[in-house]
C-alpha atoms as a PDB file:
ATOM      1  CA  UNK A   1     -58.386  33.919  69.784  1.00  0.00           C
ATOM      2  CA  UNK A   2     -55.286  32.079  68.342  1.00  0.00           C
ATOM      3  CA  UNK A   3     -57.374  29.172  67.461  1.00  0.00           C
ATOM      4  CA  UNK A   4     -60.662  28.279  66.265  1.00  0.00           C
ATOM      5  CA  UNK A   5     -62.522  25.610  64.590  1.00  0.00           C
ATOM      6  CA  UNK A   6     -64.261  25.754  60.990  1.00  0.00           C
ATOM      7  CA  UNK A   7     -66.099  23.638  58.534  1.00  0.00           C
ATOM      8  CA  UNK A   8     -64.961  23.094  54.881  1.00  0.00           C
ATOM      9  CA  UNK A   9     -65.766  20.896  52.483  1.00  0.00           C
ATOM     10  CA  UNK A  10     -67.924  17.365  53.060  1.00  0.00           C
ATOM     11  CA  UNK A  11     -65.788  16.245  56.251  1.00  0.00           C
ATOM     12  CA  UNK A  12     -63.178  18.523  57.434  1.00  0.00           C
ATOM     13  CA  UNK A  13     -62.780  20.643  60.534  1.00  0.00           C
ATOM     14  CA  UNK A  14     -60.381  23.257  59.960  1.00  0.00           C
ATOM     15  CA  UNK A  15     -58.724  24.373  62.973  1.00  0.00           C
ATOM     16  CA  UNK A  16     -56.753  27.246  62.339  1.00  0.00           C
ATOM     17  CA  UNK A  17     -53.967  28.489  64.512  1.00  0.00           C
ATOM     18  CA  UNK A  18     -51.393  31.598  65.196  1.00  0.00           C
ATOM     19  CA  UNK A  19     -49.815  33.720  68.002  1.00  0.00           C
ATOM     20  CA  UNK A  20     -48.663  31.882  70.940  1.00  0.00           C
ATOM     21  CA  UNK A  21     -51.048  28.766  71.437  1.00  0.00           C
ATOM     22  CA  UNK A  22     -52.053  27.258  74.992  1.00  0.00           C
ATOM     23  CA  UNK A  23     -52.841  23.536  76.225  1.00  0.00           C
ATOM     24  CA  UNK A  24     -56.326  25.109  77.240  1.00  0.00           C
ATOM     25  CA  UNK A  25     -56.478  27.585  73.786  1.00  0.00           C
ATOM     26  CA  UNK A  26     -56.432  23.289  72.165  1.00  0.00           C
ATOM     27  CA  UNK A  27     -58.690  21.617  74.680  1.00  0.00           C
ATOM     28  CA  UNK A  28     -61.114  24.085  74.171  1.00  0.00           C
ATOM     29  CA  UNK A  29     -61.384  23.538  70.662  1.00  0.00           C
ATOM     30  CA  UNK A  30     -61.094  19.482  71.082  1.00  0.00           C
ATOM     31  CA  UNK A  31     -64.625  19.974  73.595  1.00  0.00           C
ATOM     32  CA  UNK A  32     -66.019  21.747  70.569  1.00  0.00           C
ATOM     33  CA  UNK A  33     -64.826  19.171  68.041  1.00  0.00           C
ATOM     34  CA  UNK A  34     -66.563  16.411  70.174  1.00  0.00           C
ATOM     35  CA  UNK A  35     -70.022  18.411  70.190  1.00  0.00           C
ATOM     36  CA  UNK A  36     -69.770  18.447  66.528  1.00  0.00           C
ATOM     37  CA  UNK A  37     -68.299  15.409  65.333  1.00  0.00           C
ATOM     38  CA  UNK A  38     -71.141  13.119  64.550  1.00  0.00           C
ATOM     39  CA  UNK A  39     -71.971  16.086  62.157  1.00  0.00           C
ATOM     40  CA  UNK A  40     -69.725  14.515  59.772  1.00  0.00           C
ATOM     41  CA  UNK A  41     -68.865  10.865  59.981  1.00  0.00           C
ATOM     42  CA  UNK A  42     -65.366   9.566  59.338  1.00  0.00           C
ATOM     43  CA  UNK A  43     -64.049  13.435  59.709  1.00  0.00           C
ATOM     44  CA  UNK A  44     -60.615  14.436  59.220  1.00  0.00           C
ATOM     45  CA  UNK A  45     -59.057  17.741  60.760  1.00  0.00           C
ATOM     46  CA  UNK A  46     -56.621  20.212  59.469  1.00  0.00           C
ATOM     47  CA  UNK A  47     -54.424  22.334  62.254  1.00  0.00           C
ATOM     48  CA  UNK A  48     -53.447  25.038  59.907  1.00  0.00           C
ATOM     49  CA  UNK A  49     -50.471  26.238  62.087  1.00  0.00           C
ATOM     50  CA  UNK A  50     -48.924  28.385  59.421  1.00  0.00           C
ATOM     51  CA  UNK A  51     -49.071  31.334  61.777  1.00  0.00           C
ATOM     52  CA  UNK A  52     -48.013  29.834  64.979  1.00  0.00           C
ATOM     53  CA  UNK A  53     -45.407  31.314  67.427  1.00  0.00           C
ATOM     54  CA  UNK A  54     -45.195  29.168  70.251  1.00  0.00           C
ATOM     55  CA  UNK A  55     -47.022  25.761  70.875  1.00  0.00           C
ATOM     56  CA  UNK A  56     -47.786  24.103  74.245  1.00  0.00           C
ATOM     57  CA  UNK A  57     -44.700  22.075  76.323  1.00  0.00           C
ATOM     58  CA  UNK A  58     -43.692  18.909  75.335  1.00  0.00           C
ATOM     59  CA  UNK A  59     -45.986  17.638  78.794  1.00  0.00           C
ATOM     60  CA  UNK A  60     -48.653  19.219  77.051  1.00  0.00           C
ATOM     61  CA  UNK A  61     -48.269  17.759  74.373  1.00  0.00           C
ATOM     62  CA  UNK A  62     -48.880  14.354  75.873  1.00  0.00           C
ATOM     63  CA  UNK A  63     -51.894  15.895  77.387  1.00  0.00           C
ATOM     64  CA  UNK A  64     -53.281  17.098  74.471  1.00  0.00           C
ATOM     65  CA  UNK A  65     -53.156  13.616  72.823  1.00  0.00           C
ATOM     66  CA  UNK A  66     -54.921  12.334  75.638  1.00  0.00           C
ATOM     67  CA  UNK A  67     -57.779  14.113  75.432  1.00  0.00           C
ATOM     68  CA  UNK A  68     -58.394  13.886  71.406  1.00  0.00           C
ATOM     69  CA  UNK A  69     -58.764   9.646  72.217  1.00  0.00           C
ATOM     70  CA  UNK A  70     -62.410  10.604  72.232  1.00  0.00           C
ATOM     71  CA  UNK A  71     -62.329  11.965  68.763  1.00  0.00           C
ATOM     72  CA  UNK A  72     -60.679   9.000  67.404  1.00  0.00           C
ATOM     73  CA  UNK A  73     -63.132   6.489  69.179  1.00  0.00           C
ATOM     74  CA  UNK A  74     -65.556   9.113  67.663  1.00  0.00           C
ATOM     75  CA  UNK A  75     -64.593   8.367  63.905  1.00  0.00           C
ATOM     76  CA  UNK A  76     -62.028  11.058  63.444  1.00  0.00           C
ATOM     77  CA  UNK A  77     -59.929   9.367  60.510  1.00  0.00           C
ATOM     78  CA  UNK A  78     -57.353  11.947  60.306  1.00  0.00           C
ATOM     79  CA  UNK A  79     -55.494  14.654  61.617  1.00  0.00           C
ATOM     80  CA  UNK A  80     -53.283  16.344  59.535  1.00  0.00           C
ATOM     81  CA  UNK A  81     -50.875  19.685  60.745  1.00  0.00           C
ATOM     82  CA  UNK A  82     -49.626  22.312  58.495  1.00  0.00           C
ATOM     83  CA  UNK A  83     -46.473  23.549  60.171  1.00  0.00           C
ATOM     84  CA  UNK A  84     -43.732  25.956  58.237  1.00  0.00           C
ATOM     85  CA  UNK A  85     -41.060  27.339  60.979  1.00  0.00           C
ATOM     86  CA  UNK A  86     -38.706  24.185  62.982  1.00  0.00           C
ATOM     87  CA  UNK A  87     -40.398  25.085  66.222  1.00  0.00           C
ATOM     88  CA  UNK A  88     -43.674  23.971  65.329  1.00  0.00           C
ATOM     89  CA  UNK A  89     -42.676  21.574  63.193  1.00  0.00           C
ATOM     90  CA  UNK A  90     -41.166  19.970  65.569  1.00  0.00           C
ATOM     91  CA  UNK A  91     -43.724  20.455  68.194  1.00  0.00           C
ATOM     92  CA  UNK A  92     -46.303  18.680  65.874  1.00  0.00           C
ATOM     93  CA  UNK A  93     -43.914  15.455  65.445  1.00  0.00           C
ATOM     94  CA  UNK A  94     -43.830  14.930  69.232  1.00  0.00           C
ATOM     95  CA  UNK A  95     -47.784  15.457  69.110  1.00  0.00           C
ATOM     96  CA  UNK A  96     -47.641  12.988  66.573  1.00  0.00           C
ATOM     97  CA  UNK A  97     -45.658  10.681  68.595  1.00  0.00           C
ATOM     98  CA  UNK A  98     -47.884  10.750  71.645  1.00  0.00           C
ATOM     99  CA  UNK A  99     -51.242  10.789  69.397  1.00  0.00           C
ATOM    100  CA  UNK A 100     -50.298   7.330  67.664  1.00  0.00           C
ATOM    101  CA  UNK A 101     -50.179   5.910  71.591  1.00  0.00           C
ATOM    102  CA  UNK A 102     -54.016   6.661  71.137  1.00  0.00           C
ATOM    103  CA  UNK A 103     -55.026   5.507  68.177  1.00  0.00           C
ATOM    104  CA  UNK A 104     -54.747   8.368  66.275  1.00  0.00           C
ATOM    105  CA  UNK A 105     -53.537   8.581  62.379  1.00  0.00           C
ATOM    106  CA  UNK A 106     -51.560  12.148  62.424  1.00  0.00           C
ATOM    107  CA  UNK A 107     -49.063  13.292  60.243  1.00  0.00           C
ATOM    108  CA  UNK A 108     -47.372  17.146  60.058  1.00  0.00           C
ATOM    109  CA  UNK A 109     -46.987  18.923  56.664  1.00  0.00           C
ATOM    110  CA  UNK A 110     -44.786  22.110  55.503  1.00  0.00           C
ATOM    111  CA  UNK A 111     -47.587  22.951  52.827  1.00  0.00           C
ATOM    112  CA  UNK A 112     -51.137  23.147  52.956  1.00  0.00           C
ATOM    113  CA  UNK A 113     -51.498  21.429  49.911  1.00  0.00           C
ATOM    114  CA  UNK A 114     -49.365  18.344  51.012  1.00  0.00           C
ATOM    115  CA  UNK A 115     -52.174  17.792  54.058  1.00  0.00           C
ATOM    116  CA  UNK A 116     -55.234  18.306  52.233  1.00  0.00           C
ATOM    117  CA  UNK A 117     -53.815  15.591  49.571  1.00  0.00           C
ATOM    118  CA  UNK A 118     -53.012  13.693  52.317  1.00  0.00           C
ATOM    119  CA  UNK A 119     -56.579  13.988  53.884  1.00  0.00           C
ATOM    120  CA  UNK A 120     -57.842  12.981  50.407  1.00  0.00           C
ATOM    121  CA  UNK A 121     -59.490  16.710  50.152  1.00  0.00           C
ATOM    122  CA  UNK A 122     -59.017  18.604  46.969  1.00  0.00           C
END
């Protein structure tokens, strides 16, 4: 499966990502971030897409931002999405675009590193 879902550390979901992902590859994991998320309060999630070929439509996109306004109303603090080739990259900026609509605090990284710092994770 291209993605999954993980724990690490006191509050973050790890959600890593590669091959060609689908709009229903991401909602599945988003239904199993909602059965978990009062597991850790104020939880942040890394999308590790370091691996990642191809990424849902633009359409999807919007979609996908959509349905993670349950997470956020759930305590989700932050998202933060490791992508290192332009076409993800990109991809995760319009994400980000259509997640802020929602509520959500997003932001897309080139390193890992960057986005843990940036989750306040060591």
């Amino acid at each position: 499966m291209p993605v999954a879902l993980t724990v690490e550390g006191p509050s973050t979901f790890v959600v890593p990502a590669s091959g060609i992902v689908t709009y229903f590859e991401v909602i599945e994991v988003i239904e199993k971030l909602l059965e978990r998320v009062s597991e850790l309060p104020g939880a942040r999630i890394l999308v590790d897409g370091e691996e990642v070929t191809a990424t849902p439509r633009v359409i999807e996109l919007a979609g996908i931002a959509r349905a993670i306004k349950p997470l956020i109303e759930s305590g989700v603090a932050r998202i933060a999405i490791v992508a290192n080739t332009e076409l993800v990259y990109q991809a995760a900026r319009a994400f980000c675009i259509f997640a802020e609509l929602v509520g959500a605090c997003v932001s897309v990284f080139r390193e890992a590193s960057e986005a843990r710092a940036w989750l306040g994770e060591k």
